[in-house]
Each structure stands twice: as structure tokens, then as C-alpha cells.
PDB file of N, CA and C in Angstrom:
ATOM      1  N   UNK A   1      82.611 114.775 104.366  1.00  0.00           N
ATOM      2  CA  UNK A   1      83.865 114.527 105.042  1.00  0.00           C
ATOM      3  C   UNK A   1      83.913 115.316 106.337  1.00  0.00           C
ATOM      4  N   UNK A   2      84.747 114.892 107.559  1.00  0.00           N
ATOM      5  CA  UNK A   2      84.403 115.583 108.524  1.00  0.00           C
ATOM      6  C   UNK A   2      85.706 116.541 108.445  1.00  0.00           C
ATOM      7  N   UNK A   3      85.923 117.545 109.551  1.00  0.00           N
ATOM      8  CA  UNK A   3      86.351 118.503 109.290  1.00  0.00           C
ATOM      9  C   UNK A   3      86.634 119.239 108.243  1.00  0.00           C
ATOM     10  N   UNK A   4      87.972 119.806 107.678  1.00  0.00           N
ATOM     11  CA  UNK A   4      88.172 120.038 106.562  1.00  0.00           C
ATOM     12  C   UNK A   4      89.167 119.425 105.330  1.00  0.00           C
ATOM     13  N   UNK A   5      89.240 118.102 105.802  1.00  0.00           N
ATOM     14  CA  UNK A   5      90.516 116.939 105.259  1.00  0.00           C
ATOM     15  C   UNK A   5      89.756 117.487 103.488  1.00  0.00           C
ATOM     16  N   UNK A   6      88.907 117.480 103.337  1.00  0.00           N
ATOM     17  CA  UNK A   6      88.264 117.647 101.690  1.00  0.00           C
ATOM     18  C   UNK A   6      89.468 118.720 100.989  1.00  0.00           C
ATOM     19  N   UNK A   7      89.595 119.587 101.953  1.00  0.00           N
ATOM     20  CA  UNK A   7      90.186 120.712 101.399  1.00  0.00           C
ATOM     21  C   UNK A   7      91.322 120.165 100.809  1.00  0.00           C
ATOM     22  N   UNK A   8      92.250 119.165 101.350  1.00  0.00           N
ATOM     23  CA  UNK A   8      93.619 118.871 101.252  1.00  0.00           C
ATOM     24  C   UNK A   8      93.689 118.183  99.737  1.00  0.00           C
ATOM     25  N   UNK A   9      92.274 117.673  99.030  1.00  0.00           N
ATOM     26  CA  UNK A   9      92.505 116.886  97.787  1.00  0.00           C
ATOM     27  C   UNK A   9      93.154 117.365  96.988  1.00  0.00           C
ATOM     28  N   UNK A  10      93.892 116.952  96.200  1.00  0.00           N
ATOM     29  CA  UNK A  10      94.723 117.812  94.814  1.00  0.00           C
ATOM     30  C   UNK A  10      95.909 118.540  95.482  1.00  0.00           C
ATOM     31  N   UNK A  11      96.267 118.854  96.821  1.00  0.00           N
ATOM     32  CA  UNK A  11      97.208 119.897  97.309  1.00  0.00           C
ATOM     33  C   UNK A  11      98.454 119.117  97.185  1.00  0.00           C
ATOM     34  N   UNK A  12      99.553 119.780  97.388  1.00  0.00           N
ATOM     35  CA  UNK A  12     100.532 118.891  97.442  1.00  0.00           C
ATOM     36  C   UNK A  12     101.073 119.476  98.743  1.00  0.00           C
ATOM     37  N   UNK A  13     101.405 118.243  98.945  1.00  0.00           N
ATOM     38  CA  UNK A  13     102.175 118.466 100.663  1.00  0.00           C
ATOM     39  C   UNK A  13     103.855 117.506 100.463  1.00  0.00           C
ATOM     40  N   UNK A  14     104.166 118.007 101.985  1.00  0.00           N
ATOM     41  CA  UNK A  14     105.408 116.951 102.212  1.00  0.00           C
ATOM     42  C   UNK A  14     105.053 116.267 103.663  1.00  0.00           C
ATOM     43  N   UNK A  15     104.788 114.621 103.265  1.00  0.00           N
ATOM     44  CA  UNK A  15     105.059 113.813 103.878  1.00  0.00           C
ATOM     45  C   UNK A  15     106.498 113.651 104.899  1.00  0.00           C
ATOM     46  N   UNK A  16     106.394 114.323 106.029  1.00  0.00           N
ATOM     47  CA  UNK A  16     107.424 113.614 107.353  1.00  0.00           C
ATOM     48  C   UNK A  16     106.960 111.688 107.747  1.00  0.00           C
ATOM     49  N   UNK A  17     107.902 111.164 106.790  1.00  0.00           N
ATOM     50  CA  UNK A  17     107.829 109.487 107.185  1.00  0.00           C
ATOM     51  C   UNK A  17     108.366 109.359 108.964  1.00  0.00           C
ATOM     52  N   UNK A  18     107.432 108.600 109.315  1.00  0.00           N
ATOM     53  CA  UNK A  18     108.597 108.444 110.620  1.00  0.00           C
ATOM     54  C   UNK A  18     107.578 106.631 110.663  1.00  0.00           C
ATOM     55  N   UNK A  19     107.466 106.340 109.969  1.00  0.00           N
ATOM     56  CA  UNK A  19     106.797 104.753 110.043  1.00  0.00           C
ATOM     57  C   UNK A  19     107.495 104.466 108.382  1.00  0.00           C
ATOM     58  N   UNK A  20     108.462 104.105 107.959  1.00  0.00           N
ATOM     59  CA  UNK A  20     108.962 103.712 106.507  1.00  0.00           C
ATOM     60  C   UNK A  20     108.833 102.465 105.885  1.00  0.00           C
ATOM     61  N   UNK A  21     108.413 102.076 105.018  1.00  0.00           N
ATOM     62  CA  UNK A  21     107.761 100.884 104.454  1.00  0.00           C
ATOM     63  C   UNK A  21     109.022  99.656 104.684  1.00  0.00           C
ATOM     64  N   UNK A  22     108.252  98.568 105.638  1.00  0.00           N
ATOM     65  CA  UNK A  22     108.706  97.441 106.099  1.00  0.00           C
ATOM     66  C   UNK A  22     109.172  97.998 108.010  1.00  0.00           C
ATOM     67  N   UNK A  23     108.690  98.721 108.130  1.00  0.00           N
ATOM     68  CA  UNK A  23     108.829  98.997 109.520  1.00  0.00           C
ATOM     69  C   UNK A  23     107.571  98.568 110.582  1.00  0.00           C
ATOM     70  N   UNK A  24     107.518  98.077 111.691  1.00  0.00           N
ATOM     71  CA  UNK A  24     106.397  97.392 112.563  1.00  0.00           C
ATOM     72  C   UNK A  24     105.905  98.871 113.161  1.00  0.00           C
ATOM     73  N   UNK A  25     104.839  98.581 113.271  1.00  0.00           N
ATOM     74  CA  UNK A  25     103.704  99.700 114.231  1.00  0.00           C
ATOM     75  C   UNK A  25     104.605  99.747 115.442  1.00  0.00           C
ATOM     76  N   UNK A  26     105.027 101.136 116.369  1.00  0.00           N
ATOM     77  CA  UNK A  26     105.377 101.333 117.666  1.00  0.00           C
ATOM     78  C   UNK A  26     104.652 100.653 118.599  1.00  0.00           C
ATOM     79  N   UNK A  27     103.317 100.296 118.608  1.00  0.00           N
ATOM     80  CA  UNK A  27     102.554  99.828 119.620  1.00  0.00           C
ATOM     81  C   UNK A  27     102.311  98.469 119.236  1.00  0.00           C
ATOM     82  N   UNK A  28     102.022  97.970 118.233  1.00  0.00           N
ATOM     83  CA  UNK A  28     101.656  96.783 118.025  1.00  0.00           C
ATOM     84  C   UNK A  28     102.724  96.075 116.878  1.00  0.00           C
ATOM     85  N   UNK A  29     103.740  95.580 117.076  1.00  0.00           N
ATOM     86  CA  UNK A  29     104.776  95.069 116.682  1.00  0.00           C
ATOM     87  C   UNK A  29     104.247  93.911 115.177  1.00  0.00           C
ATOM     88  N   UNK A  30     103.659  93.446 115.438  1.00  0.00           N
ATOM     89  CA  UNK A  30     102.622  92.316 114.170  1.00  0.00           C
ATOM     90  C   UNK A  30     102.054  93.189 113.468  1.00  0.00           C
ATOM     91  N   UNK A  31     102.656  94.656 113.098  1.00  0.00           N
ATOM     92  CA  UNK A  31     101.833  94.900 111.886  1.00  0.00           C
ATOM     93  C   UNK A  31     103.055  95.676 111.351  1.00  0.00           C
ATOM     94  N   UNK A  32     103.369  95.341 110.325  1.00  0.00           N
ATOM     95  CA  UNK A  32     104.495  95.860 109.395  1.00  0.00           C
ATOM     96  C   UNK A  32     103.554  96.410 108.124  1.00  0.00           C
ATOM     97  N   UNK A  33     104.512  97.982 108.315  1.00  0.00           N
ATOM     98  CA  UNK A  33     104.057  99.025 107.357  1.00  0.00           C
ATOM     99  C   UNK A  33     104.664  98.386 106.043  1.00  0.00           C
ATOM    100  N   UNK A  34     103.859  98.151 104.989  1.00  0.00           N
ATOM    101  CA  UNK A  34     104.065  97.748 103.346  1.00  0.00           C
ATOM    102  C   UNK A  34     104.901  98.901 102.743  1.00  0.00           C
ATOM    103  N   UNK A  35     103.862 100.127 103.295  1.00  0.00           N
ATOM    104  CA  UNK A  35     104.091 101.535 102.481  1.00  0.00           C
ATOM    105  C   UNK A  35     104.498 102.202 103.465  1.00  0.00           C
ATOM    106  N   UNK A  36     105.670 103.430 103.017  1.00  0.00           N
ATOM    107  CA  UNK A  36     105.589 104.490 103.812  1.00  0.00           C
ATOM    108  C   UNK A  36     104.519 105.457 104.407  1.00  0.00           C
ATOM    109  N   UNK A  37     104.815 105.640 105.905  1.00  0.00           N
ATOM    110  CA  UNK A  37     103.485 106.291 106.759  1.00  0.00           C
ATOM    111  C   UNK A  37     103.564 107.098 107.392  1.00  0.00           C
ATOM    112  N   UNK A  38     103.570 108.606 107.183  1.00  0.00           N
ATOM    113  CA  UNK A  38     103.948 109.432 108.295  1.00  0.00           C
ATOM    114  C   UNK A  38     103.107 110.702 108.094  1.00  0.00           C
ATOM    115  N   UNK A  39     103.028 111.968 108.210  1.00  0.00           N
ATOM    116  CA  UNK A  39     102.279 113.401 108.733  1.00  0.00           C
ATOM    117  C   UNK A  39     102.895 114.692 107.860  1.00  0.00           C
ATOM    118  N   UNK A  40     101.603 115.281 108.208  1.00  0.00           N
ATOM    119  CA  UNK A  40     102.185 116.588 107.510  1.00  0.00           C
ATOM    120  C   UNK A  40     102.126 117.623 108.768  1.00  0.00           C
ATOM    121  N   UNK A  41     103.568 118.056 108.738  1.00  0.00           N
ATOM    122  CA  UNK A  41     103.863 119.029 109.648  1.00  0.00           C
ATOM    123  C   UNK A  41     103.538 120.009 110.110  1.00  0.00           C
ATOM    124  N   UNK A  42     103.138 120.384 110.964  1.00  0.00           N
ATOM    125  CA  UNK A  42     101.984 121.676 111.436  1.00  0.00           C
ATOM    126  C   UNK A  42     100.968 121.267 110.722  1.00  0.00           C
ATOM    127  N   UNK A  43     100.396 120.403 110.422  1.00  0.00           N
ATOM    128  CA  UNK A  43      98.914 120.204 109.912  1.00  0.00           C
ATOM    129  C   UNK A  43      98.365 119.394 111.052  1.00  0.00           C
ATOM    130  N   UNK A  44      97.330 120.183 111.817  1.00  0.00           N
ATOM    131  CA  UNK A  44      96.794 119.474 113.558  1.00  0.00           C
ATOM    132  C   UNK A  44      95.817 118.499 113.117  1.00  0.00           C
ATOM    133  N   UNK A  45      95.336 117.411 113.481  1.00  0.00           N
ATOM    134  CA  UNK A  45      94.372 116.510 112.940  1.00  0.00           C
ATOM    135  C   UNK A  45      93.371 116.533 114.630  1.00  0.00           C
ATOM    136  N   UNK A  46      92.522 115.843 114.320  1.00  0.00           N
ATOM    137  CA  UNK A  46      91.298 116.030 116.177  1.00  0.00           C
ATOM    138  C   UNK A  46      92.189 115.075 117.425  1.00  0.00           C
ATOM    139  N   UNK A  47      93.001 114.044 116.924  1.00  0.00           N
ATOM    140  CA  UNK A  47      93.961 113.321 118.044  1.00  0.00           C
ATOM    141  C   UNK A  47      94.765 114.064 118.315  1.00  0.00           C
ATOM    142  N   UNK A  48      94.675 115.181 118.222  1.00  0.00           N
ATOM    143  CA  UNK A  48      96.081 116.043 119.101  1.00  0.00           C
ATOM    144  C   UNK A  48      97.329 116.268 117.900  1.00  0.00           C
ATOM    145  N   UNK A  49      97.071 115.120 117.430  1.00  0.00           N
ATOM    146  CA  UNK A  49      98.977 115.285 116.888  1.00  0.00           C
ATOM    147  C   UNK A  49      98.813 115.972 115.132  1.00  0.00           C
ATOM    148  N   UNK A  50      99.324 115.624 114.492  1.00  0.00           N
ATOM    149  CA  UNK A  50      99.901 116.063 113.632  1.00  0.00           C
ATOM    150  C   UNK A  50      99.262 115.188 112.466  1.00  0.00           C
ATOM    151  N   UNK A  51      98.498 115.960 111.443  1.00  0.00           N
ATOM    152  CA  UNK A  51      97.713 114.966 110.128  1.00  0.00           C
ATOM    153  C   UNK A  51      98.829 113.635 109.315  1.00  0.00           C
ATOM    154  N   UNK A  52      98.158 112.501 109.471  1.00  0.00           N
ATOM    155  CA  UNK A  52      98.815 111.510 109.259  1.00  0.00           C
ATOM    156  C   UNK A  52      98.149 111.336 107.516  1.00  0.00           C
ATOM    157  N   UNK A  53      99.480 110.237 107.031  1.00  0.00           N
ATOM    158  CA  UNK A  53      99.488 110.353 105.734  1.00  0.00           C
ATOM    159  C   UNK A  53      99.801 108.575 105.172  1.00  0.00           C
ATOM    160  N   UNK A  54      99.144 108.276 104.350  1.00  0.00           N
ATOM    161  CA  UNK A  54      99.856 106.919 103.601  1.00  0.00           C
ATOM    162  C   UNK A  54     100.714 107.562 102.174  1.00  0.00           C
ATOM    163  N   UNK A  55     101.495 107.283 101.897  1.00  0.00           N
ATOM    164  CA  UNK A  55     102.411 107.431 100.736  1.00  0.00           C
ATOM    165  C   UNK A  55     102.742 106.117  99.861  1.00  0.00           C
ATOM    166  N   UNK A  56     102.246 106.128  98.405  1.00  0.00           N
ATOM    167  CA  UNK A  56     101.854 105.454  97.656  1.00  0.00           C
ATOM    168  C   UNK A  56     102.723 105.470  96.480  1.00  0.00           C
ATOM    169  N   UNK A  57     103.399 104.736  95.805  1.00  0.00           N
ATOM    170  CA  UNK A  57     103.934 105.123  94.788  1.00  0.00           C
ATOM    171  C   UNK A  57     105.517 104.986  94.929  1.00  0.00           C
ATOM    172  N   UNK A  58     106.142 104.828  96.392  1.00  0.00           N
ATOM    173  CA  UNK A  58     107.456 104.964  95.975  1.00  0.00           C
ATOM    174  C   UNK A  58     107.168 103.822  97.344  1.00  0.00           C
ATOM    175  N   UNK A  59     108.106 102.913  96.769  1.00  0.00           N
ATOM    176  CA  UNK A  59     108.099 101.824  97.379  1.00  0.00           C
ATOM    177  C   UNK A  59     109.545 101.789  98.363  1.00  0.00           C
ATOM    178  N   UNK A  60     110.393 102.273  98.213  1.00  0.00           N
ATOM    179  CA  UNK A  60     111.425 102.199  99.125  1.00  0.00           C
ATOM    180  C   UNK A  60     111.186 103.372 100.121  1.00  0.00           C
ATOM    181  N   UNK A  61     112.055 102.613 101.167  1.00  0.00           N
ATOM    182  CA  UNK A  61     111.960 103.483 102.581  1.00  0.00           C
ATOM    183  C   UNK A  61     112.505 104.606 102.151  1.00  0.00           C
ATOM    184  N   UNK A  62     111.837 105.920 102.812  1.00  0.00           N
ATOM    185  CA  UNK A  62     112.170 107.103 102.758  1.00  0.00           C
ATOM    186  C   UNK A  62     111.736 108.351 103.869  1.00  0.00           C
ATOM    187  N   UNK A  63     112.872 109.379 104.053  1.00  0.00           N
ATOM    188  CA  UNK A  63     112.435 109.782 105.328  1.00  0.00           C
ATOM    189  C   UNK A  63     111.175 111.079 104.998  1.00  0.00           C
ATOM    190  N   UNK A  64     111.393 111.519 104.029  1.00  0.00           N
ATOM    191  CA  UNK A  64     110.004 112.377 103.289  1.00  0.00           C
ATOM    192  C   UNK A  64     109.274 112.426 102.308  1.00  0.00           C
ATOM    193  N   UNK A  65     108.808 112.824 101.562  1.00  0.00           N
ATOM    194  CA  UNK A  65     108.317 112.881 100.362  1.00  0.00           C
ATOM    195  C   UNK A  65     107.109 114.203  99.827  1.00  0.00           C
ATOM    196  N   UNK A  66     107.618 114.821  98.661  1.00  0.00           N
ATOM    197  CA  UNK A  66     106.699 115.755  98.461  1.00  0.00           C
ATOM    198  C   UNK A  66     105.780 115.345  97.583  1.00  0.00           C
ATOM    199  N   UNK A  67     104.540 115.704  97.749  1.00  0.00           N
ATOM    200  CA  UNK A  67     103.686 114.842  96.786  1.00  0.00           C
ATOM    201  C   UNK A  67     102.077 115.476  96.541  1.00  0.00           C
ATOM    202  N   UNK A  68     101.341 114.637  96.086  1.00  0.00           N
ATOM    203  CA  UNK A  68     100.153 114.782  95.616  1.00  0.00           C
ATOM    204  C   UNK A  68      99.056 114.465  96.705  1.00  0.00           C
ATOM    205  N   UNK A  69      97.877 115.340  97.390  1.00  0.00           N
ATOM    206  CA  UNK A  69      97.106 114.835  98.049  1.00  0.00           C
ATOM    207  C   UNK A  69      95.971 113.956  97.130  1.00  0.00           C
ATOM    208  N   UNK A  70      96.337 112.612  96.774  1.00  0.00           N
ATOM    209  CA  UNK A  70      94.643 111.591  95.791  1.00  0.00           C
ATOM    210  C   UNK A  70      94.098 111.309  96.238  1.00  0.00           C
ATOM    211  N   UNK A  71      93.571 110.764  97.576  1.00  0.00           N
ATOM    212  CA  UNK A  71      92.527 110.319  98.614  1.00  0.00           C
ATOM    213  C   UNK A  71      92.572 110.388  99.617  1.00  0.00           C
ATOM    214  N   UNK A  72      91.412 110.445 100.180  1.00  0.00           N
ATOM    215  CA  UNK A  72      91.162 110.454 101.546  1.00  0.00           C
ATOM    216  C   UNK A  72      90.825 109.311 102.221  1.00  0.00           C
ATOM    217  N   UNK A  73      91.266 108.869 103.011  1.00  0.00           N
ATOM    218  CA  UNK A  73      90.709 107.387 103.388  1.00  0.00           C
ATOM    219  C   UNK A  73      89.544 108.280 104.915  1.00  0.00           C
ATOM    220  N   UNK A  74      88.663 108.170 104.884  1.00  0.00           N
ATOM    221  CA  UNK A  74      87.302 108.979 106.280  1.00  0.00           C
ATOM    222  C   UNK A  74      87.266 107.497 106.955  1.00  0.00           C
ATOM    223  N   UNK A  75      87.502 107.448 107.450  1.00  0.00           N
ATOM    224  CA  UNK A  75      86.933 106.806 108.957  1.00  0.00           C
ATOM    225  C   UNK A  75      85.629 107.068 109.940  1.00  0.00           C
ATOM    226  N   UNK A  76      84.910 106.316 109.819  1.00  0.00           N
ATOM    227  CA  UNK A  76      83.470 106.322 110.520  1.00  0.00           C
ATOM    228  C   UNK A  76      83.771 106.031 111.837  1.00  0.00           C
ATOM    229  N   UNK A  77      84.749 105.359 112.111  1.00  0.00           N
ATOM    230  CA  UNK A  77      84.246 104.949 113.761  1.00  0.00           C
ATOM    231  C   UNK A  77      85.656 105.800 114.412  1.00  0.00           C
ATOM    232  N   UNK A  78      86.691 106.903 113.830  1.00  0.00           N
ATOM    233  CA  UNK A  78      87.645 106.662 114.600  1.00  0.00           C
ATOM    234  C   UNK A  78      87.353 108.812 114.367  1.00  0.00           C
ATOM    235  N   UNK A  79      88.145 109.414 115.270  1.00  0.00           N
ATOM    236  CA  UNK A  79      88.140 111.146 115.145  1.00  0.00           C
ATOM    237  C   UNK A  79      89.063 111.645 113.909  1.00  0.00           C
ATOM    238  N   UNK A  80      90.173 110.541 113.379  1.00  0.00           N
ATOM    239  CA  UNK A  80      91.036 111.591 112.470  1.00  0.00           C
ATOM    240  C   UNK A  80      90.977 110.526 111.092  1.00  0.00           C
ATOM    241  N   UNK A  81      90.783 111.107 109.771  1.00  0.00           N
ATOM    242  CA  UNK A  81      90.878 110.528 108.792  1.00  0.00           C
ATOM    243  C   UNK A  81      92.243 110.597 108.357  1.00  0.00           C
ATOM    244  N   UNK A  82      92.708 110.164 106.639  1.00  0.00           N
ATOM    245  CA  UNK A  82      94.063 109.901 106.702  1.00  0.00           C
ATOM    246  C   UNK A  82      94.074 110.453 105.084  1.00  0.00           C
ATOM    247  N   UNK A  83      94.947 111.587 105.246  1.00  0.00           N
ATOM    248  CA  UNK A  83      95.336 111.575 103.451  1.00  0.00           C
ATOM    249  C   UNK A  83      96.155 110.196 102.763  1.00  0.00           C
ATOM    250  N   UNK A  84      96.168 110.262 101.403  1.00  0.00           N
ATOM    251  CA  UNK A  84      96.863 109.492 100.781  1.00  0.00           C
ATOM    252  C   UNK A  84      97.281 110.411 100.088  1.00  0.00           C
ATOM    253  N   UNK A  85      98.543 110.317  99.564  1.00  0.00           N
ATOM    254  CA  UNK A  85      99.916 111.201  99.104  1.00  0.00           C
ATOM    255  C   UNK A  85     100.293 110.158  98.057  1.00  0.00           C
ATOM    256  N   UNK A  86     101.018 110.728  96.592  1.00  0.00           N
ATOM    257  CA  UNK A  86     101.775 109.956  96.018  1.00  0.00           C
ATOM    258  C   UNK A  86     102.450 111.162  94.681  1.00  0.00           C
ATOM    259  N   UNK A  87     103.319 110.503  94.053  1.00  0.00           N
ATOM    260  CA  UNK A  87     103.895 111.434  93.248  1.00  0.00           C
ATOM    261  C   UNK A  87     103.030 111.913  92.214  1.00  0.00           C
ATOM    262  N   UNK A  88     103.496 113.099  91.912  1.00  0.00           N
ATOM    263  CA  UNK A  88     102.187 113.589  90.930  1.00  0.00           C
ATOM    264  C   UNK A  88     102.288 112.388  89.965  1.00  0.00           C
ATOM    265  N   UNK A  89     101.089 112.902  89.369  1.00  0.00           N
ATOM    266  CA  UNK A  89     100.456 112.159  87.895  1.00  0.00           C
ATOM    267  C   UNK A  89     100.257 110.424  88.082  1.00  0.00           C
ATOM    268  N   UNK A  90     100.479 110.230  89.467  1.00  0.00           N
ATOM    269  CA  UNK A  90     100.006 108.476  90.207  1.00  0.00           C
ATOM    270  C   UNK A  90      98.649 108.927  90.152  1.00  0.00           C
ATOM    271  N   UNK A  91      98.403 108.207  89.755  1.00  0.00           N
ATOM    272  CA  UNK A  91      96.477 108.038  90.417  1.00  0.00           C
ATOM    273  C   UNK A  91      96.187 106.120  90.501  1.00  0.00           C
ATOM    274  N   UNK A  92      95.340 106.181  91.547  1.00  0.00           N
ATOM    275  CA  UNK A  92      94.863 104.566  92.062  1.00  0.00           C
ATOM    276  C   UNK A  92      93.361 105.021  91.525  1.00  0.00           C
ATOM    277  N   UNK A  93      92.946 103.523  92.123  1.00  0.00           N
ATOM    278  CA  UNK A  93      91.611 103.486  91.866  1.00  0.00           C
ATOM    279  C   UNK A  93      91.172 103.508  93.459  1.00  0.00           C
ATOM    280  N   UNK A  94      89.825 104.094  94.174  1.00  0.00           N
ATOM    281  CA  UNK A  94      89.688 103.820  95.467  1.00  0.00           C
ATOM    282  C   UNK A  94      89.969 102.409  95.665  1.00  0.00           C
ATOM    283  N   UNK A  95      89.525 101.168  95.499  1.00  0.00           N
ATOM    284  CA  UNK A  95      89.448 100.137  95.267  1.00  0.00           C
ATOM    285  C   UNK A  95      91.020  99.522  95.596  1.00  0.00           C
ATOM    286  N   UNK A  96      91.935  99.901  94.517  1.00  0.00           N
ATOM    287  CA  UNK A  96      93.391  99.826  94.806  1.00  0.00           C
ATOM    288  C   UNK A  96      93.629 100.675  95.879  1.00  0.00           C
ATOM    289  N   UNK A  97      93.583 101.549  96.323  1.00  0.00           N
ATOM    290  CA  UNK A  97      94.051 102.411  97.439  1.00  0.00           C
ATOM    291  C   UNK A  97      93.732 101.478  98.986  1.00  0.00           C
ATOM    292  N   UNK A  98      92.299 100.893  99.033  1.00  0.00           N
ATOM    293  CA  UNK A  98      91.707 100.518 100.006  1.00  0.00           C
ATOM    294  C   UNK A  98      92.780  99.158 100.360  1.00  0.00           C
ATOM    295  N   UNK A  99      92.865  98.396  99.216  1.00  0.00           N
ATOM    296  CA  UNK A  99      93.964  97.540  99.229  1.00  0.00           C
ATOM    297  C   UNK A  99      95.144  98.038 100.167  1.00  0.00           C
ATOM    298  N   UNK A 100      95.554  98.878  99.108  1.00  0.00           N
ATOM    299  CA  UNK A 100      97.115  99.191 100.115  1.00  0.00           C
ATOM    300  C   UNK A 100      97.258  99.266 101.408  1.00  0.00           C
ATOM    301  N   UNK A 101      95.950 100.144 101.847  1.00  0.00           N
ATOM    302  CA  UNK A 101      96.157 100.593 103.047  1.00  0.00           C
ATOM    303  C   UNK A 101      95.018  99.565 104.259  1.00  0.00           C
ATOM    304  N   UNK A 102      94.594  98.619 103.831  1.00  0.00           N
ATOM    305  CA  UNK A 102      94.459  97.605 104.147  1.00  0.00           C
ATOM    306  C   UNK A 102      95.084  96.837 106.011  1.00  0.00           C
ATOM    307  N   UNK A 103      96.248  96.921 105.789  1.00  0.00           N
ATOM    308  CA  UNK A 103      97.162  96.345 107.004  1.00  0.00           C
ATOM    309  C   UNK A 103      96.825  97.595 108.110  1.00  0.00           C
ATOM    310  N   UNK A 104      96.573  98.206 107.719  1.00  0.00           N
ATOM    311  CA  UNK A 104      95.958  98.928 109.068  1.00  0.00           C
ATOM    312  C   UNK A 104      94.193  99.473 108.934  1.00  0.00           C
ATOM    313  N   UNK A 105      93.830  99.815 107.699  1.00  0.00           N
ATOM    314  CA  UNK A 105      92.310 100.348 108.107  1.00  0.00           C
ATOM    315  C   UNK A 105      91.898  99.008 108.099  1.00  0.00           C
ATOM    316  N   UNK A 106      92.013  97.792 108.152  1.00  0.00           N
ATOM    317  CA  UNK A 106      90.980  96.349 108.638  1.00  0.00           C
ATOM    318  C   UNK A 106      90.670  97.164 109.841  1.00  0.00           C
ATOM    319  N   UNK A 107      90.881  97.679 110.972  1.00  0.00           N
ATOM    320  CA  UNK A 107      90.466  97.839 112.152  1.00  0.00           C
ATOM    321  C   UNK A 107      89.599  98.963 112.293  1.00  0.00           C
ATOM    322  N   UNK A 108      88.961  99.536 111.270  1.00  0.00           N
ATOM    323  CA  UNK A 108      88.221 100.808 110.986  1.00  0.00           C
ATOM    324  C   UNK A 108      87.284 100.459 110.574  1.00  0.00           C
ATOM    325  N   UNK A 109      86.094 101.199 110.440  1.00  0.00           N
ATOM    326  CA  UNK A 109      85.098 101.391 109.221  1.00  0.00           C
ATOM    327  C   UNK A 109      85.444 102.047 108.695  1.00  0.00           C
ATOM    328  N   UNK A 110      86.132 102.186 106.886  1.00  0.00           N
ATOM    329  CA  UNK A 110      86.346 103.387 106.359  1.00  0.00           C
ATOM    330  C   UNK A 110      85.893 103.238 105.245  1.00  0.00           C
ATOM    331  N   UNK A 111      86.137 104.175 104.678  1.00  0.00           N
ATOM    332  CA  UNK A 111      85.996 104.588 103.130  1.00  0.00           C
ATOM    333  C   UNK A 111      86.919 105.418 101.983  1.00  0.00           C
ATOM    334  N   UNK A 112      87.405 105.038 100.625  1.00  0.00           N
ATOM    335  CA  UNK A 112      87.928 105.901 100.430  1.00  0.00           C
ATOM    336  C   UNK A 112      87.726 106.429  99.103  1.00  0.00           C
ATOM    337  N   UNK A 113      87.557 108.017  99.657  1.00  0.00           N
ATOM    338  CA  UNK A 113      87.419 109.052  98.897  1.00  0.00           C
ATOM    339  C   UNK A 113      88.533 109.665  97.645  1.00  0.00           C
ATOM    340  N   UNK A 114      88.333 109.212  96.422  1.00  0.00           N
ATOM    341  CA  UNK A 114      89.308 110.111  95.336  1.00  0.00           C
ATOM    342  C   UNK A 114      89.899 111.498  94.981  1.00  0.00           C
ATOM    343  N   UNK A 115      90.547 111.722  94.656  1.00  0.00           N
ATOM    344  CA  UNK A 115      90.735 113.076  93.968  1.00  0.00           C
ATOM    345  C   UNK A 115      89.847 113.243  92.827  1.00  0.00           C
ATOM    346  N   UNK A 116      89.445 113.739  91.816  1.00  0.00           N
ATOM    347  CA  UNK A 116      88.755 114.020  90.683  1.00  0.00           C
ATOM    348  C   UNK A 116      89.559 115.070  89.901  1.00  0.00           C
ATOM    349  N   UNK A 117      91.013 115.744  90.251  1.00  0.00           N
ATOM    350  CA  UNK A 117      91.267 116.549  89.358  1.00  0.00           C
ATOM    351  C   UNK A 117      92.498 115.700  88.064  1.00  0.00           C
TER     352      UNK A 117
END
């Protein structure tokens, strides 16, 4: 994994939503977020901004969420990978995860990495 996103598996963080499930991408309007999508605060990622997050598991819009770090989605062709967050004791399968998050990594090469604890 590149940098140290590995570290974040199993941690629990709080998700800042600022993309909430059924909301369109700021830049590209034709892509509506399924799931809630937003960052963990003071956590710096290599694009400058702030480590971005998919949130899994709670299907209504919401402006945060504290949760479980279960996967990593790594990105081969892009500088910042992406945790996946969900309430404890959720677990996906990579397989299902790749699904979800789907509406936006189509435009990536990625992969995604599990939790194991």
C-alpha cells in the first residue's frame, strides 16, 4: 500500500460527509453519490486536502459518522487512496465493497484491500 493508509485498517475514525448519499459530484454533476462520501479531519492525504472516505452501512444522508476503518480501496493510477468506513461489526466482502464504490472508482485502476481483524 502506498504511504501509510495500511495503518488506518481496523481504526475507527469520524467521517466529515460533505458529499451525502444521493448528492451529484461538485464537478461532474452525472454522477450521484449512492453512499455517503466525505474525509477525515486533519488526516492530510498526497492531493493536498484532507483523507477521503466512502461510508458503508448507513444508507441515509448524514453529516458524520463514527466508524470502523474495513478497506482500503489503493488506486494504481491516481496519488491518494480511499478508506472505507462503516459501523462496527459491518464487514463486506472486497468484491461487495468494489461494487459500492463502483460510481466513482470505474475511472481508476483500483483495488480493494480488507480489514482481517
Amino acid at each position: 500500500m502506498k504511504g501509510s493508509v495500511e495503518a488506518y485498517l481496523g481504526r475507527e475514525v469520524t467521517v466529515t460527509v460533505d458529499r451525502p448519499a444521493g448528492s451529484a459530484h461538485p464537478e461532474h454533476p452525472n454522477i450521484i453519490y449512492p453512499i455517503n462520501y466525505g474525509f477525515i479531519a486533519g488526516e492530510p492525504a498526497p492531493d493536498g486536502e484532507e483523507l477521503d472516505a466512502y461510508l458503508l452501512g448507513v444508507d441515509a444522508p448524514v453529516s458524520s459518522f463514527r466508524g470502523r476503518v474495513i478497506a482500503v480501496v489503493l488506486r494504481r493510477d491516481d496519488a491518494e487512496d480511499k478508506l472505507v468506513v462503516a459501523p462496527d461489526g459491518f464487514r463486506y466482502s472486497a468484491e461487495s465493497i468494489a461494487a459500492a464504490v463502483w460510481f466513482q472508482e470505474r475511472w481508476f485502476d483500483s483495488e480493494v484491500v480488507t480489514w482481517r481483524g
